[in-house]
N, C-alpha and C. Protein backbone atom coordinates (compact mmCIF):
# COMPACT_ATOMS: atom_id res chain seq x y z
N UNK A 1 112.07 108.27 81.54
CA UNK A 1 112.41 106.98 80.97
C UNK A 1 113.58 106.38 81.73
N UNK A 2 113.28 105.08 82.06
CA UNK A 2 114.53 104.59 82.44
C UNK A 2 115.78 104.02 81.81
N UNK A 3 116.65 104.47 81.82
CA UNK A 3 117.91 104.29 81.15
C UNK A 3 119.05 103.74 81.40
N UNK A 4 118.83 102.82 82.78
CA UNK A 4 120.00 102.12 83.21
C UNK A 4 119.01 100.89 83.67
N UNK A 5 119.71 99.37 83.91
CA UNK A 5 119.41 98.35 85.20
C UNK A 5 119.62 98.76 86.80
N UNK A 6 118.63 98.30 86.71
CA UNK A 6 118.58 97.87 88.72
C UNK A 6 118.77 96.75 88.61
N UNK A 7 119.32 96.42 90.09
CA UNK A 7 119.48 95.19 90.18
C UNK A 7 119.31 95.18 91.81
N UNK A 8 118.35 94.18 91.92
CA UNK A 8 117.76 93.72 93.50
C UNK A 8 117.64 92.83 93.93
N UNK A 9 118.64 92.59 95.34
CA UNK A 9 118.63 91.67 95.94
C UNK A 9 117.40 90.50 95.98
N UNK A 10 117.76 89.47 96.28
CA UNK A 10 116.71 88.46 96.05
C UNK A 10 115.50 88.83 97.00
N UNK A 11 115.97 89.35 98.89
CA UNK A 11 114.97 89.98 99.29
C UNK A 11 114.65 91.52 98.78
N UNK A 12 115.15 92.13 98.60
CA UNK A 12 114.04 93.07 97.97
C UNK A 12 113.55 92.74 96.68
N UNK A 13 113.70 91.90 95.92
CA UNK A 13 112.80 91.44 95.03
C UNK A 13 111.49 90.57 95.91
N UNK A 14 111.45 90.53 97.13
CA UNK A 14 110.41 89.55 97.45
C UNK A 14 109.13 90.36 97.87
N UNK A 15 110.22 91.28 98.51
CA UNK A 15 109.58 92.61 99.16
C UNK A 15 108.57 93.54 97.92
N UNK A 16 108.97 93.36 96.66
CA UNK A 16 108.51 94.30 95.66
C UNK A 16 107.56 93.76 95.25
N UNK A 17 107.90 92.32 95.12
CA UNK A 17 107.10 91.13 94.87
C UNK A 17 105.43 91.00 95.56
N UNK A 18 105.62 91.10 97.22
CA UNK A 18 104.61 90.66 97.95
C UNK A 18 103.88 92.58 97.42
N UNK A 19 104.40 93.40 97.87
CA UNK A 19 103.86 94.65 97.42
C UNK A 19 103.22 95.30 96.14
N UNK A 20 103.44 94.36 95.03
CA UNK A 20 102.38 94.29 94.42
C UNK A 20 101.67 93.78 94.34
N UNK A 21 101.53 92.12 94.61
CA UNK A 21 100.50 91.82 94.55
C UNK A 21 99.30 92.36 96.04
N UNK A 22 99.77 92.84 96.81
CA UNK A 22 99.19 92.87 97.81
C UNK A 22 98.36 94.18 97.52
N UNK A 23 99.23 95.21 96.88
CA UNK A 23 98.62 96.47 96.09
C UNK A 23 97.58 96.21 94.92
N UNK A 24 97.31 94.85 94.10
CA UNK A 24 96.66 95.01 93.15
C UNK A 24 95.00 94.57 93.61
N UNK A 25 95.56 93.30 94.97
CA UNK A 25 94.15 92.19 95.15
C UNK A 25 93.10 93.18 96.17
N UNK A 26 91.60 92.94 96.09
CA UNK A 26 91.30 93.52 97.66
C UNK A 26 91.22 92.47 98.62
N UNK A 27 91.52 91.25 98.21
CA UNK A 27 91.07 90.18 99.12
C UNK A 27 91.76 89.45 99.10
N UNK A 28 92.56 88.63 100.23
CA UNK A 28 93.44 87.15 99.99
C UNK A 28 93.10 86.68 100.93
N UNK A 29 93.11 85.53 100.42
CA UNK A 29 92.91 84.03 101.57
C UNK A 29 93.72 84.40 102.64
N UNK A 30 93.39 83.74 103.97
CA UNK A 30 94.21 83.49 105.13
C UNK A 30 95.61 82.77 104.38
N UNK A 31 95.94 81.88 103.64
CA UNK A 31 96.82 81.10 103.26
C UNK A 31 97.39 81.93 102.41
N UNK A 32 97.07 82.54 101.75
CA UNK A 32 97.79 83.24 100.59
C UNK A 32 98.68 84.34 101.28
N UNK A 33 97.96 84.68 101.99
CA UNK A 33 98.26 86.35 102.87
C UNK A 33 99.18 85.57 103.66
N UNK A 34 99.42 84.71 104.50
CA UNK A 34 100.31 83.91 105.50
C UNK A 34 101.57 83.33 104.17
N UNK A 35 101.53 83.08 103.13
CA UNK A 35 102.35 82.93 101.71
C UNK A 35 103.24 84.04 102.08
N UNK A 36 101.76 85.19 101.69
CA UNK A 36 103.15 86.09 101.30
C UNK A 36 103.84 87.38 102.24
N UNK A 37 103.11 86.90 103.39
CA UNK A 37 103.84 87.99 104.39
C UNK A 37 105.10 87.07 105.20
N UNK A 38 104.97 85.56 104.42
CA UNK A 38 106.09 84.44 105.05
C UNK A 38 105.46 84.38 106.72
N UNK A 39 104.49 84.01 106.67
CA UNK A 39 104.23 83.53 108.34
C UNK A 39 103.41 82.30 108.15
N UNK A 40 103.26 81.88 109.48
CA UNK A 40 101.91 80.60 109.17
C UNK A 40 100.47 80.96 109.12
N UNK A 41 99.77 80.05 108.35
CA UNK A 41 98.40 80.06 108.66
C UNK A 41 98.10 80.61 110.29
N UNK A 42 97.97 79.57 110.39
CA UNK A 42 97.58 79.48 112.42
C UNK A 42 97.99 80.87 112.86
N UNK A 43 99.22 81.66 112.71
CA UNK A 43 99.43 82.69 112.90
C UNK A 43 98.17 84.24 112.40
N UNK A 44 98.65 83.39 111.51
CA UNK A 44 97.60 84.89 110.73
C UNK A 44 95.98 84.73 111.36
N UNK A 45 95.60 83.16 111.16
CA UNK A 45 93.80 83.12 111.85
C UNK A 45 94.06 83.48 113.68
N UNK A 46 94.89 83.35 114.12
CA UNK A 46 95.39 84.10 115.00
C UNK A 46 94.77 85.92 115.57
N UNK A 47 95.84 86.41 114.51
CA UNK A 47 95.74 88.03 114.04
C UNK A 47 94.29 88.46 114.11
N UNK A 48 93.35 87.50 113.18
CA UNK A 48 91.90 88.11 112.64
C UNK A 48 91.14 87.24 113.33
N UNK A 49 91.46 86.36 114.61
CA UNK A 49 90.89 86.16 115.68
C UNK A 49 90.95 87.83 117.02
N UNK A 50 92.28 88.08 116.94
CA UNK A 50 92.61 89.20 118.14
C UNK A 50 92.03 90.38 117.56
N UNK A 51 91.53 90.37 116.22
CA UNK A 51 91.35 91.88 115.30
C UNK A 51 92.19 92.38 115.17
N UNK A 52 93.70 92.24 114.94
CA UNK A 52 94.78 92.60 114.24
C UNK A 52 94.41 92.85 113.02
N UNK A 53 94.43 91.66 112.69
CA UNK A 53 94.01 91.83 111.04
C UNK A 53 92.31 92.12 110.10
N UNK A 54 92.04 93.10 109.35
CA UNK A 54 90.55 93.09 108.74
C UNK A 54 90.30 92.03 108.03
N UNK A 55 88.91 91.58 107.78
CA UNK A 55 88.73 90.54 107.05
C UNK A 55 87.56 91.21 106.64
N UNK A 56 87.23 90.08 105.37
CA UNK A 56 85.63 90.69 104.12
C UNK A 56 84.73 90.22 105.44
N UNK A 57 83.64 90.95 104.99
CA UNK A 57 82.20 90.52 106.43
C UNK A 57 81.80 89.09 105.90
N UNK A 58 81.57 88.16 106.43
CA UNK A 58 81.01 87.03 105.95
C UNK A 58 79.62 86.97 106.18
N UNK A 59 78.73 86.42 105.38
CA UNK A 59 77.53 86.09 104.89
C UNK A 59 76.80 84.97 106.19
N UNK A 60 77.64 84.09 106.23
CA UNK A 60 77.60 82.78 106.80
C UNK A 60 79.15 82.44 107.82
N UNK A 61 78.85 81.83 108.88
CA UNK A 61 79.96 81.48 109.78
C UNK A 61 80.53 80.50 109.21
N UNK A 62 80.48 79.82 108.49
CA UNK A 62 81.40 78.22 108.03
C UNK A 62 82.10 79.46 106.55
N UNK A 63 81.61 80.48 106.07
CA UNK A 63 82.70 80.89 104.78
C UNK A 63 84.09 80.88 105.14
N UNK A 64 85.01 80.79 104.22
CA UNK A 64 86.07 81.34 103.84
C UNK A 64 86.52 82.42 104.41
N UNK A 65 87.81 82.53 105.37
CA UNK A 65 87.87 84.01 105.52
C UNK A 65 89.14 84.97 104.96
N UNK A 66 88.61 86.18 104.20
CA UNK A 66 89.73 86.48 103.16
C UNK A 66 90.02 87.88 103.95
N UNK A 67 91.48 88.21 104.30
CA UNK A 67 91.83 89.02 104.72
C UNK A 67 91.89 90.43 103.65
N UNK A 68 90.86 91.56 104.08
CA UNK A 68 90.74 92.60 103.63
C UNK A 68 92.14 93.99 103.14
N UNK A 69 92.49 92.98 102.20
CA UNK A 69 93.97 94.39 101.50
C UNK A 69 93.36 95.92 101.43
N UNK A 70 91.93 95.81 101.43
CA UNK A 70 91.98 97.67 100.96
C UNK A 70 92.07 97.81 102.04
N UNK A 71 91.52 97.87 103.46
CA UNK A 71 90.72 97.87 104.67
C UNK A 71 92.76 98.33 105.50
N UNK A 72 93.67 97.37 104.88
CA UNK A 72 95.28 97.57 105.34
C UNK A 72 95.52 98.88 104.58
N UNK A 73 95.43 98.71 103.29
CA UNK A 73 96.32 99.83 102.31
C UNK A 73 95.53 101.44 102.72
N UNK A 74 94.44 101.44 103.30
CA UNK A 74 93.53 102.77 103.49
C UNK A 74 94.05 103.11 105.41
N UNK A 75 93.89 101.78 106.07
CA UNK A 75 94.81 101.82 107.31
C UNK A 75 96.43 103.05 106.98
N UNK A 76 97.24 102.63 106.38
CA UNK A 76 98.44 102.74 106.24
C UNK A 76 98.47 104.06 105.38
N UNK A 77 97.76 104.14 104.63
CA UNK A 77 97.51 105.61 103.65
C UNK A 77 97.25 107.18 104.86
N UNK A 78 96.47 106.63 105.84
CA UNK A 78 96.54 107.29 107.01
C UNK A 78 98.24 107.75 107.39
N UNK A 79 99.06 106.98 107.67
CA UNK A 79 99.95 106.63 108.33
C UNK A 79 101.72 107.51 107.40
N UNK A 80 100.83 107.94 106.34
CA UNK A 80 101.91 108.72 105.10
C UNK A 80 101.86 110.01 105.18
């Protein structure tokens, strides 16, 4: 049980912040994911142009493209 306050800086509150939600979703928009890693769009379609970044398989070439969170968190689970 916890029995005292924390108290966290505004960046590591952002940091805890982007880390859960990034831990809960399997999928975020290019825009959302560029939100919350604080970079630009253009940057990130960038990334999952070079294959930096995973994305969901698309159906159709004109979809949406949502950058794949499990595809990172199973990357990085390696990496522990």
């Amino acid at each position: 049980m916890l029995t005292s306050n924390i108290t966290l800086t505004d960046s590591q509150f952002e940091i805890l912040k982007r880390d859960i939600v990034c831990s809960s979703l399997p999928f975020l928009s290019v825009e959302d994911y560029a939100r919350i890693t604080n970079d630009t769009t253009g940057n990130v379609r960038q990334q999952v142009h070079q294959g930096r970044l995973p994305i969901r398989k698309k159906q159709k070439a004109r979809e949406k493209t949502f950058i794949n969170m499990l595809a990172i968190r199973a990357e990085a689970e390696l990496f522990v």
